[in-house]
Every structure is written in C-alpha cells, then in structure tokens.
Protein backbone atom coordinates (compact mmCIF):
# COMPACT_ATOMS: atom_id res chain seq x y z
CA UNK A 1 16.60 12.25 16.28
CA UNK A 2 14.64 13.05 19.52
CA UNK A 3 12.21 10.03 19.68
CA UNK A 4 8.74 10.55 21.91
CA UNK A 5 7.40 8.06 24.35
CA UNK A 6 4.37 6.41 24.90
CA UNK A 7 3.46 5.78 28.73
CA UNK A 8 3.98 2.04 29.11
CA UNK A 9 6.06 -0.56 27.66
CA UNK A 10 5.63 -3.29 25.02
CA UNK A 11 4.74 -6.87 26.94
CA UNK A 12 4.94 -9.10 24.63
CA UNK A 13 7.11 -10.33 21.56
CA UNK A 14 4.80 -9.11 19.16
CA UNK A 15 4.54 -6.22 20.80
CA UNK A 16 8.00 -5.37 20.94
CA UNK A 17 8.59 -5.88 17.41
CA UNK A 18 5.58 -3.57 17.19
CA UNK A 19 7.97 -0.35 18.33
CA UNK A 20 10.85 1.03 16.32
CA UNK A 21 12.26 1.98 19.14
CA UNK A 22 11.50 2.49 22.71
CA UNK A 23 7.90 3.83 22.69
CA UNK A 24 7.87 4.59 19.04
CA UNK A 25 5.05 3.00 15.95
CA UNK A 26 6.42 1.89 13.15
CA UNK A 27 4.58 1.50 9.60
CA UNK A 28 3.88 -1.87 10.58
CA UNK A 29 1.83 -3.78 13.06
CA UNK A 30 2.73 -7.05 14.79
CA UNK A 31 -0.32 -9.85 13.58
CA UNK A 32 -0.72 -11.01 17.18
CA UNK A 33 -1.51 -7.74 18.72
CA UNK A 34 -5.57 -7.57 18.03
CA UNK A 35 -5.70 -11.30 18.65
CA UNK A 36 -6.63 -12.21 15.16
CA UNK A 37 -6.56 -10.67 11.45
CA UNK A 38 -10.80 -11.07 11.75
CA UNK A 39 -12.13 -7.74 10.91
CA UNK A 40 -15.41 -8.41 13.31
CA UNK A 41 -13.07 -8.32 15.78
CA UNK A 42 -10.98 -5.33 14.88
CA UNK A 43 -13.94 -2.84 14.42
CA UNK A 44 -15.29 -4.37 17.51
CA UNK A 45 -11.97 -3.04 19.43
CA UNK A 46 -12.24 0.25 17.47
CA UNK A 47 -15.84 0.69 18.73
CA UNK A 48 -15.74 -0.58 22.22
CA UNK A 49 -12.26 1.55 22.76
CA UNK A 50 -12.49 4.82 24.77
CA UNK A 51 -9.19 5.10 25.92
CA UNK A 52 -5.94 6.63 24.62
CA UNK A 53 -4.83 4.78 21.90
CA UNK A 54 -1.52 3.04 20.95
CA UNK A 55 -0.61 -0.40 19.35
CA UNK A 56 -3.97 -2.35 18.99
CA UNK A 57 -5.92 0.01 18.04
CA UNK A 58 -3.12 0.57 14.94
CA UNK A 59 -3.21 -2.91 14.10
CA UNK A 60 -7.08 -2.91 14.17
CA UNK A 61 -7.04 -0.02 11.42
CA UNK A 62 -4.62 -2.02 9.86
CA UNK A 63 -6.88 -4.97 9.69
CA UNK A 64 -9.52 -3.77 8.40
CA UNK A 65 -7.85 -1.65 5.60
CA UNK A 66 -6.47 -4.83 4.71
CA UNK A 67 -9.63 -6.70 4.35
CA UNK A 68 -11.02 -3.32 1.65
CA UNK A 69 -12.60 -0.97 4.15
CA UNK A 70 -10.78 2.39 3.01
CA UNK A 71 -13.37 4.72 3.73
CA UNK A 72 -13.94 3.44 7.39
CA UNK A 73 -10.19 3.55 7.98
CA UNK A 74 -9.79 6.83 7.02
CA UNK A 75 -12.69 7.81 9.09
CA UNK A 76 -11.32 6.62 12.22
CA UNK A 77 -7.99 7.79 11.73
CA UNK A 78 -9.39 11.05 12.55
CA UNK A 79 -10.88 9.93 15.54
CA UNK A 80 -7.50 7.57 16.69
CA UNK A 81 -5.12 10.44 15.54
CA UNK A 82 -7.60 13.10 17.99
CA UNK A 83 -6.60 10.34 20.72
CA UNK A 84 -3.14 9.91 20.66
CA UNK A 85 -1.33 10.69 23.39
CA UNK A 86 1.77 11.73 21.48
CA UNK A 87 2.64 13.67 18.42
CA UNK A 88 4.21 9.76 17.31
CA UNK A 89 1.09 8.22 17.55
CA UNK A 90 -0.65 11.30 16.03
CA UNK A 91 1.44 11.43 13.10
CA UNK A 92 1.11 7.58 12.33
CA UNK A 93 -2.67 7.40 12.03
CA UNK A 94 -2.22 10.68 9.78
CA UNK A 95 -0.42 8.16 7.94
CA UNK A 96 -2.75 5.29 7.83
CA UNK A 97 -5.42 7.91 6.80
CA UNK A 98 -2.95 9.02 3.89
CA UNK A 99 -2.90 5.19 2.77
CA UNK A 100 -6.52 4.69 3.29
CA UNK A 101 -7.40 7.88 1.43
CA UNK A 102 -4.49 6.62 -1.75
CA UNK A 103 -7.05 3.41 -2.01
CA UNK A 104 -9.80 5.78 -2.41
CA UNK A 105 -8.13 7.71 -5.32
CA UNK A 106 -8.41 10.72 -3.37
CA UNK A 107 -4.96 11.88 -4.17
CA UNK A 108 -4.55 15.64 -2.89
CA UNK A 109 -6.20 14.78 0.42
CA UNK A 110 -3.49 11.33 0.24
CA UNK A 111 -1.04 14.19 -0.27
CA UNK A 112 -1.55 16.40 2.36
CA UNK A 113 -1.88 13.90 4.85
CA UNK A 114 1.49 12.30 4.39
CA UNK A 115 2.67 15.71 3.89
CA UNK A 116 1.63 16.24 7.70
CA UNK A 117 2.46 13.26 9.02
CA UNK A 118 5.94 13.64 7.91
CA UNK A 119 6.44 17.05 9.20
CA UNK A 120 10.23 18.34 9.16
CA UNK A 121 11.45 15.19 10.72
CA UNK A 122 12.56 16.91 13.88
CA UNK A 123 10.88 14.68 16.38
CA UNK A 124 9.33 11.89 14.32
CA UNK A 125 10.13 8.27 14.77
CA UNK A 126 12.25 7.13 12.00
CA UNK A 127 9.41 4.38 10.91
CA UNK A 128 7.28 6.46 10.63
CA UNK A 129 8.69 9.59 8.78
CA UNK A 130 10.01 7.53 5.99
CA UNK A 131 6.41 5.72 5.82
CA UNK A 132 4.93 8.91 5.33
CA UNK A 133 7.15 10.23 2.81
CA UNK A 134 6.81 7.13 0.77
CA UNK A 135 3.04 7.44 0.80
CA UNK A 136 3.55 11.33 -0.19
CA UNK A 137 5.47 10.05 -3.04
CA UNK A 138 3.49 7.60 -4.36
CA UNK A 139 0.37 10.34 -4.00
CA UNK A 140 3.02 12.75 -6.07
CA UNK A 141 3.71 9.26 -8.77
CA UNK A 142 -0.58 9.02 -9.50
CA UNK A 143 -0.56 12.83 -10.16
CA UNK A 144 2.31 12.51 -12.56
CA UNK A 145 4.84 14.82 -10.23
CA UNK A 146 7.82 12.87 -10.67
CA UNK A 147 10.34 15.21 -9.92
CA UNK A 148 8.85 16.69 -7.05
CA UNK A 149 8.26 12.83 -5.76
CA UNK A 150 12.25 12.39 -6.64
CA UNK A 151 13.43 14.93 -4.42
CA UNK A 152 10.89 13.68 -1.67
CA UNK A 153 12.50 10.48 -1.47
CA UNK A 154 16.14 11.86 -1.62
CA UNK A 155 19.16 9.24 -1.53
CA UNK A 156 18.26 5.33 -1.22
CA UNK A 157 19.66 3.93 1.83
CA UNK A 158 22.61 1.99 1.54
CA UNK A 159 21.49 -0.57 3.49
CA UNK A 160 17.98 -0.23 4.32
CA UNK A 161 16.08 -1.72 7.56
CA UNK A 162 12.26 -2.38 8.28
CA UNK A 163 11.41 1.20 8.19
CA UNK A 164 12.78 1.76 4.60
CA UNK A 165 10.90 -0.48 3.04
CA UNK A 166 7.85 1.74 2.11
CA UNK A 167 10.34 4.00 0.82
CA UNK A 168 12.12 1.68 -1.19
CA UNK A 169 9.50 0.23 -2.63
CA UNK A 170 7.97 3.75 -3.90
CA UNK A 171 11.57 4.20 -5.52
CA UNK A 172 10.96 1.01 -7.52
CA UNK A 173 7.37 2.94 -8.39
CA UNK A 174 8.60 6.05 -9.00
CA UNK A 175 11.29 4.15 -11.30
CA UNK A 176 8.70 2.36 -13.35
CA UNK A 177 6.81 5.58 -13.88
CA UNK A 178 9.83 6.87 -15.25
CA UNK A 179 10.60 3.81 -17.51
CA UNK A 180 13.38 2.83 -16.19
CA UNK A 181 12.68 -1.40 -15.61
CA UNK A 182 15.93 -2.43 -14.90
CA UNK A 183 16.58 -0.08 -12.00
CA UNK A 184 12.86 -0.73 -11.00
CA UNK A 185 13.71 -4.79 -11.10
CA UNK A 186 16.86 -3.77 -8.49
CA UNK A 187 14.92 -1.73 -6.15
CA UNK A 188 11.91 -4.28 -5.54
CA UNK A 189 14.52 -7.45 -5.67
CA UNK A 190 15.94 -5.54 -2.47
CA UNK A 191 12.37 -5.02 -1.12
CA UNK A 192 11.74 -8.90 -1.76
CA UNK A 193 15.07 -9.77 -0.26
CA UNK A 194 14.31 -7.60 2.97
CA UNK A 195 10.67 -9.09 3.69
CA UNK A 196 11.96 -12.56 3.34
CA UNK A 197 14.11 -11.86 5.60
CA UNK A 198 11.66 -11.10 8.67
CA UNK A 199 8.80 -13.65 9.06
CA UNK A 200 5.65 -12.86 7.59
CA UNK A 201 3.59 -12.67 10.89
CA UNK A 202 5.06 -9.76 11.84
CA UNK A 203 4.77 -7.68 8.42
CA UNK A 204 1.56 -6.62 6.84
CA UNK A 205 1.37 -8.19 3.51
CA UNK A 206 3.73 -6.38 1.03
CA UNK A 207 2.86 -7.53 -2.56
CA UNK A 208 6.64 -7.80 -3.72
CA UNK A 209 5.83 -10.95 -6.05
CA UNK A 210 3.55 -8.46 -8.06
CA UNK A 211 5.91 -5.48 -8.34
CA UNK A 212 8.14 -7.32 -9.52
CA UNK A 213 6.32 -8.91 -11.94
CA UNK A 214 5.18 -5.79 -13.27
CA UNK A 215 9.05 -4.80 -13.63
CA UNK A 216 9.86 -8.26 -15.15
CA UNK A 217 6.94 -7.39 -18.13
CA UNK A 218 8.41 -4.52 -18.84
CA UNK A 219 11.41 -6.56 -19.83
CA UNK A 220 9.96 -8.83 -21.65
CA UNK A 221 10.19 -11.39 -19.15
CA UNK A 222 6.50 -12.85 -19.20
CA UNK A 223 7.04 -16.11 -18.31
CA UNK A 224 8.81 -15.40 -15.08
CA UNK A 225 6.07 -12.19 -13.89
CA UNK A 226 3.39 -15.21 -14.64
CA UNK A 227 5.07 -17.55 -11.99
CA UNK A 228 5.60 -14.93 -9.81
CA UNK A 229 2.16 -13.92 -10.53
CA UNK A 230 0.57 -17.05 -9.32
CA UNK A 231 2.68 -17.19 -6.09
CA UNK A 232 0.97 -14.54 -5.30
CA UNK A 233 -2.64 -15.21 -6.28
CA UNK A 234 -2.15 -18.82 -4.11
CA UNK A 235 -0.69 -17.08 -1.10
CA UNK A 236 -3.59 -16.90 1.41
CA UNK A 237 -2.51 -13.24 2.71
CA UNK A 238 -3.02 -10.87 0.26
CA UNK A 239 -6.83 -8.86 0.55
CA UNK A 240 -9.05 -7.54 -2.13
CA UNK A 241 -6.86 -5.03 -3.07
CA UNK A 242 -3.93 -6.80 -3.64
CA UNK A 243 -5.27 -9.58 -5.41
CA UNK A 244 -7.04 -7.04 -7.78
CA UNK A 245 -3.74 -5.80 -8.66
CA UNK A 246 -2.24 -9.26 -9.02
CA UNK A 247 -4.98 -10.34 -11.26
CA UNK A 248 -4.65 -7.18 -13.78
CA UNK A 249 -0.97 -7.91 -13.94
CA UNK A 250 -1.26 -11.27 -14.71
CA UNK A 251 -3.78 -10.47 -17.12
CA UNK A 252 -0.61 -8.50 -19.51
CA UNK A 253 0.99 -12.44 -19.12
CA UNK A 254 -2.17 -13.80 -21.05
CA UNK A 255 -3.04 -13.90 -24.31
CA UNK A 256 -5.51 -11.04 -25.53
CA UNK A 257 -8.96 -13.58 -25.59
CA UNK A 258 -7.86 -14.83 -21.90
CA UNK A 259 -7.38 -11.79 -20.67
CA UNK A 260 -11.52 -10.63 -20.49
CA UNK A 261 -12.36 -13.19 -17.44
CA UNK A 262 -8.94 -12.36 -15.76
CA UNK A 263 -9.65 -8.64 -16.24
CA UNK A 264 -13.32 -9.16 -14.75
CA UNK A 265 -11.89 -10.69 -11.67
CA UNK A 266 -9.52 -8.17 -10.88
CA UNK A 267 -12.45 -5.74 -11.28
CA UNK A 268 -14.54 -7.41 -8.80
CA UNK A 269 -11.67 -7.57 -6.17
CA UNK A 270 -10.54 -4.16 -6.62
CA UNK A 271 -14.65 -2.46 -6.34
CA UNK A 272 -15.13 -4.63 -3.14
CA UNK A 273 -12.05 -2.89 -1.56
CA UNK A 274 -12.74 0.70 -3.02
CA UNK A 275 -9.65 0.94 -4.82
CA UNK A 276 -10.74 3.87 -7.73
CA UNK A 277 -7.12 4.22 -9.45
CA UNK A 278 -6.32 0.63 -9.72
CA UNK A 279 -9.90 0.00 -11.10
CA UNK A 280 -9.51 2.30 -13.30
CA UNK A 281 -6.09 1.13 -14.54
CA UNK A 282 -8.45 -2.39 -15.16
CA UNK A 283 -10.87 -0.96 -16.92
CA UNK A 284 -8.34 0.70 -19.16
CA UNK A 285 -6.92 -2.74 -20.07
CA UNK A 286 -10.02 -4.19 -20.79
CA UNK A 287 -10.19 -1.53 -23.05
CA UNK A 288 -7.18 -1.60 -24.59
CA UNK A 289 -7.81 -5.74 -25.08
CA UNK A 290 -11.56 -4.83 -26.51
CA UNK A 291 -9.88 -2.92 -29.66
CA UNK A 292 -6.84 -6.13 -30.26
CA UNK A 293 -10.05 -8.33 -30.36
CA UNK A 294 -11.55 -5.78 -32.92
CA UNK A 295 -14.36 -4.52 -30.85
CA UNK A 296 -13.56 -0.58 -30.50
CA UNK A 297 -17.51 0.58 -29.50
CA UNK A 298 -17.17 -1.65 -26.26
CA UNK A 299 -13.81 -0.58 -25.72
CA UNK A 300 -14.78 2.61 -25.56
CA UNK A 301 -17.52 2.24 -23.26
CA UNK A 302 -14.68 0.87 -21.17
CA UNK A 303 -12.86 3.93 -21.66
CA UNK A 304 -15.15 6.11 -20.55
CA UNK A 305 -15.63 4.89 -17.25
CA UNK A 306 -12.36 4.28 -16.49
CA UNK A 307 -12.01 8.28 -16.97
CA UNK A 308 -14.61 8.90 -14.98
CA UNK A 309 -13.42 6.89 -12.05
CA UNK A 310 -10.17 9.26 -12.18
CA UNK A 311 -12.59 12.41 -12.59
CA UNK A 312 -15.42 11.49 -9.76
C-alpha cells in the first residue's frame, strides 16, 4: 500500500500519534493538537486558517462535531477537503463530512461520501480507508442494506489495531441489526478491550460502554447494560450525541413509568446535537412506552413525528 506524504513532519507526541504512518491521518485526532477540546477555540482556528491544511485543522472539525455541530462540520469539510494538499488529507475530511452528514440523518449523501473517501484502496492510508468503509457501512445498516454493508466490511481482522476499530465496531452494528447479540457482545468486548488499551487522550470518545449495553439487553442482561450505562452517563467525555444515545438505552433498563423523564432527556441531548435518526429512534420509544402505560392517542402523536424525522 503506496502511502502519500504530507510536507513536514509530526513535532510533537501528540502529533505523532496523530499519523498512521509517516505523513498519513488516521480516523483519529490526538486531544493536544488544537490546544484544548473548547469549541470557541476550534472554529476560531477553522476561521482564522488560510493555509493548507493538515492535523489541527482535523482535530478542530473533530471538536466541534463532538460538541453537536454536524451541519457546520460538514460544511467545512468541503472547504478543508478543497485544501488539502494530498489525496490523504482529501479523502479524510470526505470522511469526517460522511460522519457529520450520518448525525444529520442524511444517509445517501453519508453514503456517497464514504463511498469516495474510500476509493479502491490503491493509495489510501490504511486509517483512513477502513474509517471510511465503516462509516459506508453503517450509512448501508440505517437504510436496511445489510448484505451489501456485509460484503463492504469483508473479513474481521484477526487482530485488529487503531485503525480497525471503526470497522469493528460497525461489525458489532451490523451484527445487532441482524439479531445476532451474542456475536454483537464479542465484537464490541474487542472494541472495549482495544480502547482501554490506548489512553483516552489520544482517542476521540468511542461510546463502547453503550454498545455494549445495548448488546447485553438484547440478552437479557439488564442489570449489567444499566451499570455499564451509568459509567457512561458519569464519564465527563462523551457530547450531546452520545449521551442522547446513552440515555435512550438506559431508558430499555427502566421500568415503563421511569422511562418518560429518561426518554425526555435523551431527546433534549440528541436535538441540541442534530442527531435526526437517533431522535427518532427516542421518540419511537416514548411511543412504544405511551401504549404499555395505556395511553395510545399520545403515543401516536409520538409516532408520527418520529416518521417524519426519518422522512424530512
């Protein structure tokens, strides 16, 4: 695999850790490398940045997608990916846009954007290839293409590094889709294992206490997701997004009158970061929890606009 260089070097630890190689991005972006995770000062960097782009400016996009700003990621992914000196650097803000754009619900344009920034493979950085694919596949899970997501992701690694992760944890997707737990359960334990592994100031946050705790309820293991659940809820990295998600799961480990003031938390996180298929997915629970508690009019109001979230 021919990999392409940046001009310049990697200065500092963070930085280094920053490149999968030589002059190459990865899916992830070192913490130190804006300074700070403060959004004011990310979109500050973005705005006051003329130059070619490379490693901060990444980790700037990173931040503030992060702290619920999809549609301004995806916006200047355009602009960063116009910048880049190489077709690396090109391709990986293709990719940031295809993440920013899967937030959104915007799934074909999620689609083709991975679909791009993948390419054939030929000249792409490893870390950033299998990124891409994985965010193809998990556009392919949302529109119910499983088998075409399957052969996307092709064999699991045998022993997978930093840049499998994305794709190993949209196996353990793909394999809940399918309704198969168990296998699910393996694939994110190994995701889990692998971050734990590597300090956290050098990952983005991956939310590996909530997939698995959406595995573990499939099993009938509620009291387990629940603590796992929490963990993640008192953890002070994850963003709007995440805890959205964390707060609808842990809503299924409640008992139907909790779940209403859980549910409308998770709501609130998940519209301040734009998220339309996750909020949808919420209010479809609250739903679903209306009717147990014998209220079917409301639940269908609930209905309703959780379909019209997936058709806007």
């Amino acid at each position: 695999m021919t990999h392409t260089r940046t001009t310049g070097r990697p200065t500092t630890p963070a930085q280094s850790f920053l490149f999968a190689g030589e002059g190459t991005p990865c899916w992830y972006a070192a913490r130190p490398a804006i300074g700070s995770d403060d959004p004011g000062e990310a979109e500050r960097l973005l705005r006051s940045s003329q130059s070619a782009v490379g490693p901060e400016h990444f980790r700037a996009a990173r931040v503030l997608l992060h702290d619920g700003r999809p549609h301004q990621v995806a916006l200047w992914c355009i602009e960063l990916r116009n910048r880049a000196r190489t077709a690396a650097w090109a391709a990986a803000f293709g990719a940031l846009r295809s993440e920013s754009l899967l937030h959104l619900g915007d799934l074909p344009g999620a689609e083709y954007e991975a679909a791009e920034a993948a390419g054939d493979g030929a000249d792409q950085p490893a870390a950033v290839g299998s990124w891409a694919i994985a965010l193809l596949t998990e556009a392919l899970i949302e529109q119910g293409r499983h088998e075409e997501a399957a052969v996307r992701l092709g064999e699991p690694a045998a022993t997978p590094d930093l840049s499998g992760l994305p794709p190993l944890r949209a196996r353990g997707r793909l394999l809940l889709a399918l309704d198969r737990p168990d296998e699910a359960l393996a694939a994110f334990t190994r995701v889990a294992l692998l971050v734990r592994r590597h300090t956290t100031q050098l990952l983005p946050h991956l939310p590996w206490r909530s997939d698995l705790a959406q595995a573990l309820l499939r099993l009938g293991q509620r009291d387990q997701a629940h603590a796992l659940l929490m963990e993640e809820l008192a953890s002070p990295a994850p963003g709007p997004r995440e805890r959205g998600i964390a707060l609808r799961v842990l809503s299924a480990t409640e008992e139907p009158e909790r779940r209403l003031p859980t549910l409308s938390r998770a709501a609130t996180e998940l519209r301040r970061s734009d998220e339309r298929i996750e909020l949808a997915r919420v209010l479809d629970d609250f739903a679903r929890t209306l009717d147990t508690l014998g209220e079917p009019s409301t639940a269908e109001v609930f209905r309703r606009r959780a379909a019209g979230l997936l058709a806007a």
